[in-house]
Protein backbone atom coordinates (compact mmCIF):
# COMPACT_ATOMS: atom_id res chain seq x y z
CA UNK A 1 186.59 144.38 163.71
CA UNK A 2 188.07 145.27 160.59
CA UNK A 3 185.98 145.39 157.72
CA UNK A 4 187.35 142.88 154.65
CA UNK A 5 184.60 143.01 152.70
CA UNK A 6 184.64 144.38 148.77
CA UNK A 7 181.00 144.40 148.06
CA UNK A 8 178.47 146.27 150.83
CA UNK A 9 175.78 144.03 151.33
CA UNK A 10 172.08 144.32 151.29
CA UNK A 11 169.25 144.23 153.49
CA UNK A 12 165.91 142.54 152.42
CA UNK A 13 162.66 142.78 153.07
CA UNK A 14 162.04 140.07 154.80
CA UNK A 15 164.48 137.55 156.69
CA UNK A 16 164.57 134.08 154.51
CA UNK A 17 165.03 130.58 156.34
CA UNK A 18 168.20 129.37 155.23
CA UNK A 19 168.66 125.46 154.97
CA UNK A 20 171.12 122.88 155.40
CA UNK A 21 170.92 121.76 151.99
CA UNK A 22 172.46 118.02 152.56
CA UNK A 23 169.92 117.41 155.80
CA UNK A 24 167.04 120.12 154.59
CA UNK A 25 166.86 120.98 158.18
CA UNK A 26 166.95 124.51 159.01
CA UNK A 27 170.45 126.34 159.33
CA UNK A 28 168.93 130.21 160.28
CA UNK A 29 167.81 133.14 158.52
CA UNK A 30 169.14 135.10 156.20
CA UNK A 31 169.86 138.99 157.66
CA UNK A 32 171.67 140.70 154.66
CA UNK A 33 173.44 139.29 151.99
CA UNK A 34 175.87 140.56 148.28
CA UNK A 35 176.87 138.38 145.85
CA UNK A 36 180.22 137.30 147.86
CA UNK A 37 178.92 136.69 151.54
CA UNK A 38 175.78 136.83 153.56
CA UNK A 39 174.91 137.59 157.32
CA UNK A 40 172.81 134.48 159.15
CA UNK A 41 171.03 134.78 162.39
CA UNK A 42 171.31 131.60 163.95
CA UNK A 43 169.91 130.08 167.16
CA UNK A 44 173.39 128.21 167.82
CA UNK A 45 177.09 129.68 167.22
CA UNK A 46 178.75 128.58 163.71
CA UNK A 47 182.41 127.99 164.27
CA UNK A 48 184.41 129.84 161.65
CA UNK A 49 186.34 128.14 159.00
CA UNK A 50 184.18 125.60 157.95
CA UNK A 51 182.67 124.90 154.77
CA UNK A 52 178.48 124.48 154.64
CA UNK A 53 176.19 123.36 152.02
CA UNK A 54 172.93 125.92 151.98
CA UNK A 55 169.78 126.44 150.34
CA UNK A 56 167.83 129.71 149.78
CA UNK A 57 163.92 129.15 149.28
CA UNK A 58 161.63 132.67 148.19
CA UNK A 59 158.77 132.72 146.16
CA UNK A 60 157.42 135.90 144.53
CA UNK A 61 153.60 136.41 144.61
CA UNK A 62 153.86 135.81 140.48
CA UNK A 63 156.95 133.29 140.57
CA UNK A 64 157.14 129.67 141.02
CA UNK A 65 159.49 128.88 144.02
CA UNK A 66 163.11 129.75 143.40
CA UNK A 67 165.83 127.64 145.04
CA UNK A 68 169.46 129.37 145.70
CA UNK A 69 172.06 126.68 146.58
CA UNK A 70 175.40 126.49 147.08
CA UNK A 71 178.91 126.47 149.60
CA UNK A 72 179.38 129.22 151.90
CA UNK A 73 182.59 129.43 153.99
CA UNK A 74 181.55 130.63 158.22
CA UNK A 75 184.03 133.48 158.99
CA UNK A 76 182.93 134.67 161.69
CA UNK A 77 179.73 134.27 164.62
CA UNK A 78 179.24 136.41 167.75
CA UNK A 79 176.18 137.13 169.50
CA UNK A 80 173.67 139.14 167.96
CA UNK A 81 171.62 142.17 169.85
CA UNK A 82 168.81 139.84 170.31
CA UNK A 83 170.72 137.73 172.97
CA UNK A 84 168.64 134.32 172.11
CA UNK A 85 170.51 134.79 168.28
CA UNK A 86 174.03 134.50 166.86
CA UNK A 87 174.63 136.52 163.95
CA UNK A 88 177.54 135.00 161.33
CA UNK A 89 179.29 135.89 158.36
CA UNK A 90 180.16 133.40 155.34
CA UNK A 91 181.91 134.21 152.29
CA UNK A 92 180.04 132.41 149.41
CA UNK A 93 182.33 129.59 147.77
CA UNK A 94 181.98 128.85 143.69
CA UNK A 95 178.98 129.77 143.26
CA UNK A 96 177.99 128.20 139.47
CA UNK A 97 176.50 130.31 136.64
CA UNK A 98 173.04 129.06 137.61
CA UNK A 99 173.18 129.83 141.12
CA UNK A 100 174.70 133.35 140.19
CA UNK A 101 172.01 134.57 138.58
CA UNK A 102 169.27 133.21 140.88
CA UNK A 103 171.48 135.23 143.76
CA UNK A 104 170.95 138.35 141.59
CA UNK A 105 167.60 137.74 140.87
CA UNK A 106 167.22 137.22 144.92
CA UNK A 107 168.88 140.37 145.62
CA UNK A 108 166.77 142.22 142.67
CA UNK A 109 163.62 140.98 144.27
CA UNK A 110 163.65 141.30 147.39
CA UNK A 111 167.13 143.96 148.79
CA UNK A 112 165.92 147.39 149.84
CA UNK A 113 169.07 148.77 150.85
CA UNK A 114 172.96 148.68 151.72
CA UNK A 115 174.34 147.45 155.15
CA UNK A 116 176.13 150.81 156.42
């Protein structure tokens, strides 16, 4: 697969539950993630080109809860290592000021490291 991507995304310390955020139903978890696109392991494949609404939920041991939401584009799913899992990448779609910021402040708080 050729890589497309212009930012190198980052692992974090834990994986995050990632929500549908019109049903609040669970989508999958979040695996890596940049400020453009994010990795999901999900229990079901995501068919690509399709738009989703998600939410991002992480609370700091001194923070109130934070809330990340916005429209990520699937690009691609295939099965993960874990055989029970499909992992997908989205491309994050106009993402507002607000929801910028929390994304840094998500990847400030809790990304370790870059995705080789």
């Amino acid at each position: 697969m050729i890589e497309r991507r212009k930012l190198r995304r980052r692992r974090l310390r834990y994986y995050l539950d990632v929500f549908d955020a019109r049903t609040g139903r669970p989508f999958g978890r979040l695996g890596d993630i940049s400020t453009a696109g994010l990795l999901l392991l999900t229990g079901e494949p995501v068919p690509p080109n399709r738009d989703h609404e998600l939410e991002v939920r992480w609370q700091t041991d001194e923070d109130e809860p934070t809330r990340l939401r916005f429209r990520a584009r699937s690009c691609w799913c295939r099965r993960d290592l874990n055989p029970d899992y499909y992992a997908a990448g989205f491309s994050i779609q106009n993402l507002d000021a607000a929801n910028a910021a929390r994304l840094s402040l998500l990847i400030g708080q809790l990304a370790f490291d870059e995705v080789a």
